[in-house]
PDB file of N, CA and C in Angstrom:
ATOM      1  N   UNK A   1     100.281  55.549  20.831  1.00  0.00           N
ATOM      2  CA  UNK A   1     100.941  56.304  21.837  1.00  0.00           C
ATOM      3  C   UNK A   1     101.296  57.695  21.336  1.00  0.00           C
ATOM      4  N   UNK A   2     101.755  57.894  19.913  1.00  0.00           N
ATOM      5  CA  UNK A   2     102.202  59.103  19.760  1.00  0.00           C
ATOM      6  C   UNK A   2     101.111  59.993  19.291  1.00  0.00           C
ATOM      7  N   UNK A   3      99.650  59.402  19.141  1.00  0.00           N
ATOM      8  CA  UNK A   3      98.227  59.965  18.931  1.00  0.00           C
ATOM      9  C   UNK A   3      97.919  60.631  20.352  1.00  0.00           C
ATOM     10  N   UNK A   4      98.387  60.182  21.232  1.00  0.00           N
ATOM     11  CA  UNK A   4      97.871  60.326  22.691  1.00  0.00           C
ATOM     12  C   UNK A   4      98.940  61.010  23.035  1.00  0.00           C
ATOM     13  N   UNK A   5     100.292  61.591  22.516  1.00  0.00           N
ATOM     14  CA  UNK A   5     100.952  62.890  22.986  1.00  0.00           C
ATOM     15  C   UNK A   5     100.485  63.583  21.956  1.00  0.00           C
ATOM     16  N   UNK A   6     100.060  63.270  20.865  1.00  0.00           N
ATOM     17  CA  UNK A   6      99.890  64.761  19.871  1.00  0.00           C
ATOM     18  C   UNK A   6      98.500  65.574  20.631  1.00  0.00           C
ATOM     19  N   UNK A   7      97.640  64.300  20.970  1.00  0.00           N
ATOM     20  CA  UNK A   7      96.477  65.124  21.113  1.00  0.00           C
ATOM     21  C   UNK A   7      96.341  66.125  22.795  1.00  0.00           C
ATOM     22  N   UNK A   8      97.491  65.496  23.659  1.00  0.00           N
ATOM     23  CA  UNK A   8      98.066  66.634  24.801  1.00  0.00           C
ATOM     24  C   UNK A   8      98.968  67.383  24.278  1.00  0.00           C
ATOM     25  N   UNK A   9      99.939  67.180  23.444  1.00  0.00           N
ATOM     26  CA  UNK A   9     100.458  68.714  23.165  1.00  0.00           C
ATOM     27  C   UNK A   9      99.078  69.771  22.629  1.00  0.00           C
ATOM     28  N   UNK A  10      98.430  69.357  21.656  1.00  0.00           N
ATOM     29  CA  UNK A  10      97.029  70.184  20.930  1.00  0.00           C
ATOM     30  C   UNK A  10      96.762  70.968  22.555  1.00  0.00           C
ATOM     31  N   UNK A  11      96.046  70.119  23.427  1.00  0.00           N
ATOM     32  CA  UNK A  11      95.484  70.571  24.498  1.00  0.00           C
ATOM     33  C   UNK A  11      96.082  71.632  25.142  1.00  0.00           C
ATOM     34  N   UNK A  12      97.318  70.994  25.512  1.00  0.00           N
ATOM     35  CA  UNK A  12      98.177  72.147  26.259  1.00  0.00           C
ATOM     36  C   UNK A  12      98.116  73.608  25.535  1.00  0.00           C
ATOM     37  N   UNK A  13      98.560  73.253  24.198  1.00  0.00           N
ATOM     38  CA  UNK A  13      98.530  74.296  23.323  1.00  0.00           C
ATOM     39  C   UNK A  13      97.288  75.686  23.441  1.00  0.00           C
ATOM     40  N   UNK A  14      96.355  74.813  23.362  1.00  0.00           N
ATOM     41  CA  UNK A  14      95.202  75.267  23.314  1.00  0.00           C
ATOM     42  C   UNK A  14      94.867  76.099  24.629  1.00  0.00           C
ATOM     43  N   UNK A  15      95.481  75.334  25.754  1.00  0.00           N
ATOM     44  CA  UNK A  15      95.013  76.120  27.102  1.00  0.00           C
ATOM     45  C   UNK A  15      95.791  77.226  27.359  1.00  0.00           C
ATOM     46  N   UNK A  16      97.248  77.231  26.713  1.00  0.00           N
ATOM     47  CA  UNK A  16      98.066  78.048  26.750  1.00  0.00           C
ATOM     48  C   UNK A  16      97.606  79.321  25.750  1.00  0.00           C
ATOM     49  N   UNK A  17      97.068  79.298  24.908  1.00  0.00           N
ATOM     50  CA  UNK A  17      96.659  80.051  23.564  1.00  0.00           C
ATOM     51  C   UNK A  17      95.274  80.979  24.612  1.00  0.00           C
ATOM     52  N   UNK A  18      94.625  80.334  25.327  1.00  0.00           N
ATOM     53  CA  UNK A  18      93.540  80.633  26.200  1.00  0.00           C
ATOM     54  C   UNK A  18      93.716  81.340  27.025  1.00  0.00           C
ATOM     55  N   UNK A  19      94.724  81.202  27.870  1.00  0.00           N
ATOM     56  CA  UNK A  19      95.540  81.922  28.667  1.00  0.00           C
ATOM     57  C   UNK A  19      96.153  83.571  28.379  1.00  0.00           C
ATOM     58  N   UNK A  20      96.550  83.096  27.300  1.00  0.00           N
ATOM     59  CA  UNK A  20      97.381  83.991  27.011  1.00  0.00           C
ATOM     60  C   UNK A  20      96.821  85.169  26.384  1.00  0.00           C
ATOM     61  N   UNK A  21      94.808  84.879  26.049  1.00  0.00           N
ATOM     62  CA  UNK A  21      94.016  85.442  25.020  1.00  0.00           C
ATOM     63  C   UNK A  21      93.420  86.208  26.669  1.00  0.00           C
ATOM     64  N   UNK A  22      93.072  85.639  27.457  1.00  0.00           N
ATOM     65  CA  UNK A  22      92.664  86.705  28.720  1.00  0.00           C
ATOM     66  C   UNK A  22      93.566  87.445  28.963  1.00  0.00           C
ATOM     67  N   UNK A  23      94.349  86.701  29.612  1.00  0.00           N
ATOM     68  CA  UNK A  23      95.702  88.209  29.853  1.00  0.00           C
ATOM     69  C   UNK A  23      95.837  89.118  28.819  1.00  0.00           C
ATOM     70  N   UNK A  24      96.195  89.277  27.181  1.00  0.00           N
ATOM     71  CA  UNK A  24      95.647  90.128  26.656  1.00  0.00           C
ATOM     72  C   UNK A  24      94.909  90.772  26.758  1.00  0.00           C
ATOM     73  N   UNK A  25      93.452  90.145  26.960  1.00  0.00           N
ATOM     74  CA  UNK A  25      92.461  91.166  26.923  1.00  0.00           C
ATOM     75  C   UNK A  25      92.530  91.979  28.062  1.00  0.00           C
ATOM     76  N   UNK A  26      92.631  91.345  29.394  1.00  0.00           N
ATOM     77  CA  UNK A  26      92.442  91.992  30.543  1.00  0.00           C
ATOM     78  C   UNK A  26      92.758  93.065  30.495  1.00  0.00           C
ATOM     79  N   UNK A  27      94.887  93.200  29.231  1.00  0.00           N
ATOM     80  CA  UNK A  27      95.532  94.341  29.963  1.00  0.00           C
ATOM     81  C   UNK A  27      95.017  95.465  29.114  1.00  0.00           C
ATOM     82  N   UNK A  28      94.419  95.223  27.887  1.00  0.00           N
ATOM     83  CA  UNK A  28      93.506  96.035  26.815  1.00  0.00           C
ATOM     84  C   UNK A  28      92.365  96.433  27.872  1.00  0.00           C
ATOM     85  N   UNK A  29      91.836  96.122  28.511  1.00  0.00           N
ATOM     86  CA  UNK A  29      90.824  96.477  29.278  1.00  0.00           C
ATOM     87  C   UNK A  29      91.077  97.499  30.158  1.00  0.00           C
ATOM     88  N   UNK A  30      92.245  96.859  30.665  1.00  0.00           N
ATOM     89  CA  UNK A  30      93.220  97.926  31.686  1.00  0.00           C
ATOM     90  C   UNK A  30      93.486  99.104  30.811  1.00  0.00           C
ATOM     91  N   UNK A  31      93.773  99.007  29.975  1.00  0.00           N
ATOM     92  CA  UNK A  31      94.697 100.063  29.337  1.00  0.00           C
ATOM     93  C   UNK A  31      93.299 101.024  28.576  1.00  0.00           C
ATOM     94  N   UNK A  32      92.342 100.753  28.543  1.00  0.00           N
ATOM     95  CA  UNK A  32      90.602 101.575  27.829  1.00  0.00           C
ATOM     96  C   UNK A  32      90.378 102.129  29.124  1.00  0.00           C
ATOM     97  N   UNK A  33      90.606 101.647  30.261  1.00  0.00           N
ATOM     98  CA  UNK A  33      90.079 102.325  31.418  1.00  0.00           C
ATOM     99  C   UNK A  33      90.934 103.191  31.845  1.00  0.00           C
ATOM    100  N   UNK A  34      92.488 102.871  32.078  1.00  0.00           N
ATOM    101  CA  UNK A  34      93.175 104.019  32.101  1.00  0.00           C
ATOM    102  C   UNK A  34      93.241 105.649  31.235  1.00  0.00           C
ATOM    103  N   UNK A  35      92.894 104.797  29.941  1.00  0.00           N
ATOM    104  CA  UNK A  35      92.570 106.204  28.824  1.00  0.00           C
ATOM    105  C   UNK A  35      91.384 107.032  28.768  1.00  0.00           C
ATOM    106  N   UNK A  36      90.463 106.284  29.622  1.00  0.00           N
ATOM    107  CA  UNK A  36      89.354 106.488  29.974  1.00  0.00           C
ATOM    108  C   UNK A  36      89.477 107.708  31.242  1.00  0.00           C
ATOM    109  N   UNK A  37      90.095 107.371  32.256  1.00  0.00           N
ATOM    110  CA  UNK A  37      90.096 108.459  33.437  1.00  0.00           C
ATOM    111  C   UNK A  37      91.554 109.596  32.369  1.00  0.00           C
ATOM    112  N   UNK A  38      92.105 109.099  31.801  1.00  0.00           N
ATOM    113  CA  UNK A  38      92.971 110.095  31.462  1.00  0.00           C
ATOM    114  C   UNK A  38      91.857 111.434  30.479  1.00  0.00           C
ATOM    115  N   UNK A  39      91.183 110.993  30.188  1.00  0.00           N
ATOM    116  CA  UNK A  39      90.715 111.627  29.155  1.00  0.00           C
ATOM    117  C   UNK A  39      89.513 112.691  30.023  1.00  0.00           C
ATOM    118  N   UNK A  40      88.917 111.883  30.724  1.00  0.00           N
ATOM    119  CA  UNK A  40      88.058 112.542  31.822  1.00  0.00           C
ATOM    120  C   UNK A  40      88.770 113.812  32.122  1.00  0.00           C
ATOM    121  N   UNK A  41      90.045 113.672  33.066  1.00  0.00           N
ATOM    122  CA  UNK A  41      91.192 114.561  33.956  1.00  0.00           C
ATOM    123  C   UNK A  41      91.742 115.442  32.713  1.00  0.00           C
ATOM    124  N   UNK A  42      91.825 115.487  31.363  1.00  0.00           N
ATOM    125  CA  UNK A  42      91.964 116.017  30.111  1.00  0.00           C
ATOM    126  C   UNK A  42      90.769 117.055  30.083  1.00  0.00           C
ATOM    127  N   UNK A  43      89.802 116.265  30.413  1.00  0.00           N
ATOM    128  CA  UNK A  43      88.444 117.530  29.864  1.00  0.00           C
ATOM    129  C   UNK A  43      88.564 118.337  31.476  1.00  0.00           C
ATOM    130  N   UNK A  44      88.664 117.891  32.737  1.00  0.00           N
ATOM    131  CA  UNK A  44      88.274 118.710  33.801  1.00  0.00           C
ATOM    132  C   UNK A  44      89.464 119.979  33.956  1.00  0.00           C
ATOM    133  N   UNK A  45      90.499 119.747  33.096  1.00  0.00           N
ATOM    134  CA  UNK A  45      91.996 120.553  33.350  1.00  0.00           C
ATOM    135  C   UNK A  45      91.890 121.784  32.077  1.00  0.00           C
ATOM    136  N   UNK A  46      91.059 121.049  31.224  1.00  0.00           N
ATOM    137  CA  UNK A  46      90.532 122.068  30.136  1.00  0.00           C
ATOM    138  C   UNK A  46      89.904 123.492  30.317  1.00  0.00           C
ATOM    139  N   UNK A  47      88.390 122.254  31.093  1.00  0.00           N
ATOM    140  CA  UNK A  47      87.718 123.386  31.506  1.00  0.00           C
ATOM    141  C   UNK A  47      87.702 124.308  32.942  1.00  0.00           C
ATOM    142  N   UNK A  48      89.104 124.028  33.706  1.00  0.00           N
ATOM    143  CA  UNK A  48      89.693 124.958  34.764  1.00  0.00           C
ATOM    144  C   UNK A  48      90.463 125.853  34.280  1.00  0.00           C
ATOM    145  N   UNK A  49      91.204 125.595  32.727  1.00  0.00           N
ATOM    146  CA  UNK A  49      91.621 126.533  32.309  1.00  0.00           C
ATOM    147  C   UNK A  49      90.469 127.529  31.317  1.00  0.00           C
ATOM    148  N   UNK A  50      90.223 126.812  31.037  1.00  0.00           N
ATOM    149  CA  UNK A  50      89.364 127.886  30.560  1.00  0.00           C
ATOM    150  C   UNK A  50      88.601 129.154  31.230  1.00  0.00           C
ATOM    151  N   UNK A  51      87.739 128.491  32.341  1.00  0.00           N
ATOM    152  CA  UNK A  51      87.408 129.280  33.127  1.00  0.00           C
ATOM    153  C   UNK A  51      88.058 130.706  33.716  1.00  0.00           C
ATOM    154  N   UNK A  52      89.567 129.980  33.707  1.00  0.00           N
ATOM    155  CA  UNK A  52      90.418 130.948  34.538  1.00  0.00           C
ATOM    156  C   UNK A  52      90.960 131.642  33.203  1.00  0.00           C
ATOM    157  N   UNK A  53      91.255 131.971  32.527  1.00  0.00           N
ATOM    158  CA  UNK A  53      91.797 132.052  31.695  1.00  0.00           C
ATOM    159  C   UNK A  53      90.827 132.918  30.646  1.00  0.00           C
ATOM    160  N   UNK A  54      89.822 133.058  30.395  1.00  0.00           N
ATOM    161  CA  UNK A  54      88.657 133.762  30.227  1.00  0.00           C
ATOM    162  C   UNK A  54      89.139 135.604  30.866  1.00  0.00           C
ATOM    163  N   UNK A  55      88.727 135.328  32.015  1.00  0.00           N
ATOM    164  CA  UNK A  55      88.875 136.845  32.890  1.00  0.00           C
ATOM    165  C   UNK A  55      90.564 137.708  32.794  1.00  0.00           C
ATOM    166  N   UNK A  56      91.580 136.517  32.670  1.00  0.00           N
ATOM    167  CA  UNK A  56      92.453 137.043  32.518  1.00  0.00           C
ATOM    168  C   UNK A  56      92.882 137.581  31.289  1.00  0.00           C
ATOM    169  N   UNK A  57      92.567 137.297  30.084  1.00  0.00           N
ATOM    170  CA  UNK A  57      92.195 137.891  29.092  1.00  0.00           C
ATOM    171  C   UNK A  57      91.569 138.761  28.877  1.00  0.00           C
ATOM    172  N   UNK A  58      90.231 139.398  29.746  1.00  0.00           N
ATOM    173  CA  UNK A  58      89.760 140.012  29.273  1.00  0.00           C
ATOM    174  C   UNK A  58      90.254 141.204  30.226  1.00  0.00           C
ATOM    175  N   UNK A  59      91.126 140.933  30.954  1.00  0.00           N
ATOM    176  CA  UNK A  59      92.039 141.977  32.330  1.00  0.00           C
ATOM    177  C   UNK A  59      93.284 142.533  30.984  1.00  0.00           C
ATOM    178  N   UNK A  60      93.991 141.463  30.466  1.00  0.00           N
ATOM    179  CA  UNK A  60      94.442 142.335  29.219  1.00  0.00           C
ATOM    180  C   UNK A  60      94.359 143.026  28.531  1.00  0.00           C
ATOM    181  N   UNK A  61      93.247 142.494  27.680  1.00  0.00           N
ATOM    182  CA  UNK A  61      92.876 143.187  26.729  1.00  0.00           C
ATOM    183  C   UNK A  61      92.509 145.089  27.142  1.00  0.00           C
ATOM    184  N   UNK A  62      91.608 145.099  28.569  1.00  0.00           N
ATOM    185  CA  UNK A  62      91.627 146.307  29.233  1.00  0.00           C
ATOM    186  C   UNK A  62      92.775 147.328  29.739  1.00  0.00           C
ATOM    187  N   UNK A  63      93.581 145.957  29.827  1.00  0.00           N
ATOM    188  CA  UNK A  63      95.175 146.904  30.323  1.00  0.00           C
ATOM    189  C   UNK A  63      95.910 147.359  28.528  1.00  0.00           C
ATOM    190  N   UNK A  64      95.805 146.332  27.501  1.00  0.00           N
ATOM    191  CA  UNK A  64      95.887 147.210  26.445  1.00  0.00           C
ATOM    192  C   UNK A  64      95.231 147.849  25.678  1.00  0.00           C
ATOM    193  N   UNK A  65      94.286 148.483  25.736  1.00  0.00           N
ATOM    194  CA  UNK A  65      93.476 149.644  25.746  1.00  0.00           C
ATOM    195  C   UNK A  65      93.546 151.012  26.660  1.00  0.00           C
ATOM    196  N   UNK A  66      93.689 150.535  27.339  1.00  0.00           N
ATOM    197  CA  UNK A  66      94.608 151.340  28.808  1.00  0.00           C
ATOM    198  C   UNK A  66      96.043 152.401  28.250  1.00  0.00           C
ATOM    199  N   UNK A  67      96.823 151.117  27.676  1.00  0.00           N
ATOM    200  CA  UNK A  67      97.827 152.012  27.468  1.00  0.00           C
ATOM    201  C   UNK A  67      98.320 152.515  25.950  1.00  0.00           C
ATOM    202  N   UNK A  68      97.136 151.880  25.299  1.00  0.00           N
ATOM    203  CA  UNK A  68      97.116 151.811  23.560  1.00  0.00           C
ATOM    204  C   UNK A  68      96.457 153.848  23.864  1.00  0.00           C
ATOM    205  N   UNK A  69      95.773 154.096  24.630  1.00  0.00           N
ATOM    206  CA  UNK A  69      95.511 155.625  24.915  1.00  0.00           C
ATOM    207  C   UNK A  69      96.593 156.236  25.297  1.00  0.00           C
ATOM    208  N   UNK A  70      97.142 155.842  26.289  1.00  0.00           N
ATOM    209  CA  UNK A  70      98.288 156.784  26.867  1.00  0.00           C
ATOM    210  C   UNK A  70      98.925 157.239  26.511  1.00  0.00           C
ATOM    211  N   UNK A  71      99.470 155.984  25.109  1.00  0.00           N
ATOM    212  CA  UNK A  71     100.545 156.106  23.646  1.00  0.00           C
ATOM    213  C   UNK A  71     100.339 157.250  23.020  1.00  0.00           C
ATOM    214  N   UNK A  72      98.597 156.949  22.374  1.00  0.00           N
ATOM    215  CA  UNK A  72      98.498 157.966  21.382  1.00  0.00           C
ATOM    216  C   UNK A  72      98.275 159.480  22.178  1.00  0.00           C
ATOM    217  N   UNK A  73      98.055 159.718  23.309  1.00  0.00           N
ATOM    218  CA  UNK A  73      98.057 160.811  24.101  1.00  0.00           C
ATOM    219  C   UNK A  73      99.141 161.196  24.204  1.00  0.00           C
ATOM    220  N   UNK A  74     100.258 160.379  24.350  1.00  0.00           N
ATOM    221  CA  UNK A  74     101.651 161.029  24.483  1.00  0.00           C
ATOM    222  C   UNK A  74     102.042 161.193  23.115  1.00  0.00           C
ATOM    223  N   UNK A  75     101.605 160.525  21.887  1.00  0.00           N
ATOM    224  CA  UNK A  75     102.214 161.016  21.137  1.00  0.00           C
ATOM    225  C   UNK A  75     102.068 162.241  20.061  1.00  0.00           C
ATOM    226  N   UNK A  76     100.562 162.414  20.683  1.00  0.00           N
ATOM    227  CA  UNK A  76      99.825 163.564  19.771  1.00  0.00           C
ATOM    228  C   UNK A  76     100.596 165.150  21.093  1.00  0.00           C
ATOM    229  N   UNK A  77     100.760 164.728  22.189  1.00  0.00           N
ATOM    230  CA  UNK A  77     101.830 165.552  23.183  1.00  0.00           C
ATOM    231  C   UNK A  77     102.807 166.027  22.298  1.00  0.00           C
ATOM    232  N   UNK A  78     103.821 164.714  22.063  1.00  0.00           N
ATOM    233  CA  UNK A  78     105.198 165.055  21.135  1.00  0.00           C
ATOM    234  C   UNK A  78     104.943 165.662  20.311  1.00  0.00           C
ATOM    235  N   UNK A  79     103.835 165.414  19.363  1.00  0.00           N
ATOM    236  CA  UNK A  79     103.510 166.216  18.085  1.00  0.00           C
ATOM    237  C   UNK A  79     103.180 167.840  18.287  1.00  0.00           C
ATOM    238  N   UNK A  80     102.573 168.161  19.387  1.00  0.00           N
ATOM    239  CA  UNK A  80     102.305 169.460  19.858  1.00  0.00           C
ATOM    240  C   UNK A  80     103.610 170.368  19.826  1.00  0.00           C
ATOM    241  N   UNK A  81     104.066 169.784  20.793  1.00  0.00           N
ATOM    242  CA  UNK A  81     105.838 169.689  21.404  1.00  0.00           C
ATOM    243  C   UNK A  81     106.690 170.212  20.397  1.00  0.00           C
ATOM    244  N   UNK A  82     106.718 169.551  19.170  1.00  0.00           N
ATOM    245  CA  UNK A  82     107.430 169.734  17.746  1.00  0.00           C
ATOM    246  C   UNK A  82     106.557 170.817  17.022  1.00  0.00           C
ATOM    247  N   UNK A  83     105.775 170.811  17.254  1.00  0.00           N
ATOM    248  CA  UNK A  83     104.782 172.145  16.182  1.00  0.00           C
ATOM    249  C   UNK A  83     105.625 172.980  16.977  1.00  0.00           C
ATOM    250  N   UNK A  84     105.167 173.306  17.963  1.00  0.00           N
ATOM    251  CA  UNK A  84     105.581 174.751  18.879  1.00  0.00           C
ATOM    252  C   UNK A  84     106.914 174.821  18.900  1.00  0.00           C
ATOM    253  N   UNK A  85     107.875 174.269  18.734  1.00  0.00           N
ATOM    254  CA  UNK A  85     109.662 174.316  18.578  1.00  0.00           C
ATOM    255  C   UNK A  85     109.760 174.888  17.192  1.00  0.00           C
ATOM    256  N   UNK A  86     108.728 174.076  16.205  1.00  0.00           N
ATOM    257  CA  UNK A  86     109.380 174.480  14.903  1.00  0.00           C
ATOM    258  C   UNK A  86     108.429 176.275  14.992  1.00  0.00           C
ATOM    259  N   UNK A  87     107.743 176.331  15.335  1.00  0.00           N
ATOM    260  CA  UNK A  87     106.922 177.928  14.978  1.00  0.00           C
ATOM    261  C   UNK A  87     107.310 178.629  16.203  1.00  0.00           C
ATOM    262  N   UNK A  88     108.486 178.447  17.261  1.00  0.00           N
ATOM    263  CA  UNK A  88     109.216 179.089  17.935  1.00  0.00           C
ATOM    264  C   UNK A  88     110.165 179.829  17.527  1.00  0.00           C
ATOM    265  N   UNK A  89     110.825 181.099  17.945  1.00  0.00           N
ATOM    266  CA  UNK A  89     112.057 181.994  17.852  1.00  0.00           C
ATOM    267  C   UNK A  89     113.260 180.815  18.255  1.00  0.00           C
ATOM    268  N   UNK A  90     112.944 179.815  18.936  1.00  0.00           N
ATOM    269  CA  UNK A  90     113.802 179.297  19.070  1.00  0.00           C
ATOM    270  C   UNK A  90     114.647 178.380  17.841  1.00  0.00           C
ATOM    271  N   UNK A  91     113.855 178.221  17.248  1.00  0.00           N
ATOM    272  CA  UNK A  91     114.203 177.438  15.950  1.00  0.00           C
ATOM    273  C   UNK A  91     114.962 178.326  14.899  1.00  0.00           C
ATOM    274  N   UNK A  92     114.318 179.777  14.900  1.00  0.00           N
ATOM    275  CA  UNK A  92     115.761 180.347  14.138  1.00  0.00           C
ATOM    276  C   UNK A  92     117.163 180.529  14.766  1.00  0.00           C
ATOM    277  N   UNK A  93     116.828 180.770  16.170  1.00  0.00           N
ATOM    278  CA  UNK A  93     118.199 180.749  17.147  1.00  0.00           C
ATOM    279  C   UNK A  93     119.063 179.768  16.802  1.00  0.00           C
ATOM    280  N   UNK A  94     118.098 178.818  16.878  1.00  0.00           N
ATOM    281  CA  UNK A  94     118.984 177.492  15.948  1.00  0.00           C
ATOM    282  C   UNK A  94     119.559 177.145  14.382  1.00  0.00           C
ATOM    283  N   UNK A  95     119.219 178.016  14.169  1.00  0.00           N
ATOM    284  CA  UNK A  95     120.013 178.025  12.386  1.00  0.00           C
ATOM    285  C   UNK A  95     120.705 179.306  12.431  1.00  0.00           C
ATOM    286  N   UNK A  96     120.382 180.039  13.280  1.00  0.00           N
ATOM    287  CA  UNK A  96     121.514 181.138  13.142  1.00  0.00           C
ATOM    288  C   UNK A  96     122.903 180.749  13.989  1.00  0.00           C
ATOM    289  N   UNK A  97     122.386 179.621  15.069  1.00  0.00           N
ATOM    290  CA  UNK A  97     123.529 178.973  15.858  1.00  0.00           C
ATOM    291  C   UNK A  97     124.226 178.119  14.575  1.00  0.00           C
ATOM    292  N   UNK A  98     123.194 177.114  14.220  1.00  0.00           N
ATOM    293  CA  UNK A  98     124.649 176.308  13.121  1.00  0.00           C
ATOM    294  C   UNK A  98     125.125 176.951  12.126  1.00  0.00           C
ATOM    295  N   UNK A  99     124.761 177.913  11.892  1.00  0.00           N
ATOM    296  CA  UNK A  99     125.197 178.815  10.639  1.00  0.00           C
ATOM    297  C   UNK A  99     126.472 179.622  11.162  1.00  0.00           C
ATOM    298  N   UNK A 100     126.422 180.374  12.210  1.00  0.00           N
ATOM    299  CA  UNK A 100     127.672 180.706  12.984  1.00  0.00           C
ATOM    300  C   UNK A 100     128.833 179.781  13.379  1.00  0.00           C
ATOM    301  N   UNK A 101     128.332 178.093  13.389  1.00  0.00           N
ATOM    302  CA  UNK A 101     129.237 177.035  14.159  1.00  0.00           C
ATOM    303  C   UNK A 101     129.921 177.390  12.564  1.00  0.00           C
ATOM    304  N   UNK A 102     129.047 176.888  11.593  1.00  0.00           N
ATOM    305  CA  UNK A 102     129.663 176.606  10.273  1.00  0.00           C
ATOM    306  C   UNK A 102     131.073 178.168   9.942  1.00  0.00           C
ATOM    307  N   UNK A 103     130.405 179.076  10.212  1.00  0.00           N
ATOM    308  CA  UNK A 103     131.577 180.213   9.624  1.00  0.00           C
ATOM    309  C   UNK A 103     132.565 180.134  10.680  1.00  0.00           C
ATOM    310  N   UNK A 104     132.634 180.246  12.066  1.00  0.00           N
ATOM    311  CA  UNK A 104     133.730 179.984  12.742  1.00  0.00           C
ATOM    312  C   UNK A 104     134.882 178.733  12.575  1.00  0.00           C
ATOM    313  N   UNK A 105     133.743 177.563  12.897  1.00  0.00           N
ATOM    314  CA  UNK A 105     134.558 176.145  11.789  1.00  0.00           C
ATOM    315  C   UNK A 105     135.418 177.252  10.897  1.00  0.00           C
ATOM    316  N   UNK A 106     135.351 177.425   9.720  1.00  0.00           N
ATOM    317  CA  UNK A 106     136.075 177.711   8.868  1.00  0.00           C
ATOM    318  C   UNK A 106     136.952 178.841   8.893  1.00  0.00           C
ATOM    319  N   UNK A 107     136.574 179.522  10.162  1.00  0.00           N
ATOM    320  CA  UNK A 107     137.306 180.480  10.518  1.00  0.00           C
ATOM    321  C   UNK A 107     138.895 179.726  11.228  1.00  0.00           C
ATOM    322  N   UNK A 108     138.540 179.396  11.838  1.00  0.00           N
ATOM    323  CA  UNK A 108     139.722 178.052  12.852  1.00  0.00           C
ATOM    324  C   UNK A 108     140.421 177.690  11.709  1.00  0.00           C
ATOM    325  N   UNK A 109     139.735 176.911  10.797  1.00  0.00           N
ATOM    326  CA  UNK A 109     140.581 176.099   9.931  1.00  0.00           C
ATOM    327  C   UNK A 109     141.105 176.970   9.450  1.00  0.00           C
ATOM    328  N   UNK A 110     141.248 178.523   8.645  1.00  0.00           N
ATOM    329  CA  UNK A 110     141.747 178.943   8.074  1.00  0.00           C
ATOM    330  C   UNK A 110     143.177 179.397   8.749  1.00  0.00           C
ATOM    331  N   UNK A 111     142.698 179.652   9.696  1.00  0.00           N
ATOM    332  CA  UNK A 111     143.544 180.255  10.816  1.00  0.00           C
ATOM    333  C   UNK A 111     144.732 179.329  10.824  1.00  0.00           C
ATOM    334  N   UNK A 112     144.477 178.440  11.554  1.00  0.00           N
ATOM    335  CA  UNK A 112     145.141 177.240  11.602  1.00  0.00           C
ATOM    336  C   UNK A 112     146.447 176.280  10.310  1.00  0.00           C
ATOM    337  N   UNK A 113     145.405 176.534   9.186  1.00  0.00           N
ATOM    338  CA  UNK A 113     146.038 176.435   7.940  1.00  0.00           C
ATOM    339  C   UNK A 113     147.372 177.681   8.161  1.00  0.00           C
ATOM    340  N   UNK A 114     146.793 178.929   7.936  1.00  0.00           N
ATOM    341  CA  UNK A 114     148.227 180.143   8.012  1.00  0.00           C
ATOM    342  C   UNK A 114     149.029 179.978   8.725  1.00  0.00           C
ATOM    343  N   UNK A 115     148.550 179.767  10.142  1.00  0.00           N
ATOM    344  CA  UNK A 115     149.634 179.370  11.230  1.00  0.00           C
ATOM    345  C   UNK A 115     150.565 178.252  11.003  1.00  0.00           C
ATOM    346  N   UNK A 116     150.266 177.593  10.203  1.00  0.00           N
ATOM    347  CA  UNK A 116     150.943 176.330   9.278  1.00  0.00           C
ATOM    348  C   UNK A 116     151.965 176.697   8.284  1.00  0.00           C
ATOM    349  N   UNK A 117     151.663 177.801   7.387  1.00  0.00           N
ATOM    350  CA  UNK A 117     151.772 177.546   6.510  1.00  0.00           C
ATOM    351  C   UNK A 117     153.262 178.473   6.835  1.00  0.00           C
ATOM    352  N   UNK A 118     153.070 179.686   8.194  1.00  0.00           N
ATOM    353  CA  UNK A 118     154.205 180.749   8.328  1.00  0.00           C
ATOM    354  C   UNK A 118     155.318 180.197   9.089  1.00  0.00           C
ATOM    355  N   UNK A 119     154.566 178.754   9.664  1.00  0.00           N
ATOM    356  CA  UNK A 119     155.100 178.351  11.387  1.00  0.00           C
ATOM    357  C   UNK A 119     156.295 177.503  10.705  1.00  0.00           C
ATOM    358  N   UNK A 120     156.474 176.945   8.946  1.00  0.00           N
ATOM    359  CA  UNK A 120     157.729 175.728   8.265  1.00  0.00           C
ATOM    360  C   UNK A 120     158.691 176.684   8.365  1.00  0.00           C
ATOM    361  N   UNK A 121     159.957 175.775   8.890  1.00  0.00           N
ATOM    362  CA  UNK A 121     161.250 176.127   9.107  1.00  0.00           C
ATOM    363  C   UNK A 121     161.866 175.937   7.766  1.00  0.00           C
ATOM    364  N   UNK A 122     162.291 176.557   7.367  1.00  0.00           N
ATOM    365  CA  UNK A 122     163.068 176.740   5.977  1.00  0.00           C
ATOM    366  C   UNK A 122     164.372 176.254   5.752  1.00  0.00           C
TER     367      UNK A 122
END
């Protein structure tokens, strides 16, 4: 009798072990096919970006070239700009201006100092 439950537990066992070996596989199956369209929708999203993504780059690259000129146009401008200030009359106007700020400065202060020095109440 207890030969004849061992050998239905075995069985059961066995059908259960069987069972349990499809459903595994199935959901492995499931799960290769899902990675499968994922991977597909991976390459088609790739190559929409790419596509698009191509022209817009090369719309950049034109817009900085575009203004990589403008730069050095404006700045060889400034450079002009500064030659002609410094080999201008105006540029000595300007050192004869701070040179005058400087002696008046010290004119004030001196001033100022005396007016100090006559203005103490004794």
């Amino acid at each position: 009798m207890e030969t004849a439950q061992l050998y239905q537990s075995l069985t059961f066992l066995a059908y259960a072990t069987g069972v349990i070996v499809i459903l595994v596989g199935a959901m492995l199956i499931k799960v290769l096919f899902d990675l499968s369209k994922l991977t597909k929708n991976i390459n088609e999203t790739t190559t929409i970006v790419k596509t698009e993504l191509t022209p817009t780059l090369q719309n950049i690259n034109k817009s900085v070239e575009i203004v990589s000129g403008i730069i050095i146009k404006a700045d060889e401008s400034v450079n002009k700009i500064k030659d002609a200030i410094k080999n201008s009359p105006l540029n000595i106007l300007a050192k004869v201006t701070s040179l005058t700020g400087s002696v008046a400065k010290g004119f004030f202060s001196g001033l100022c100092s005396a007016f100090k020095i006559f203005s103490k109440k004794k």
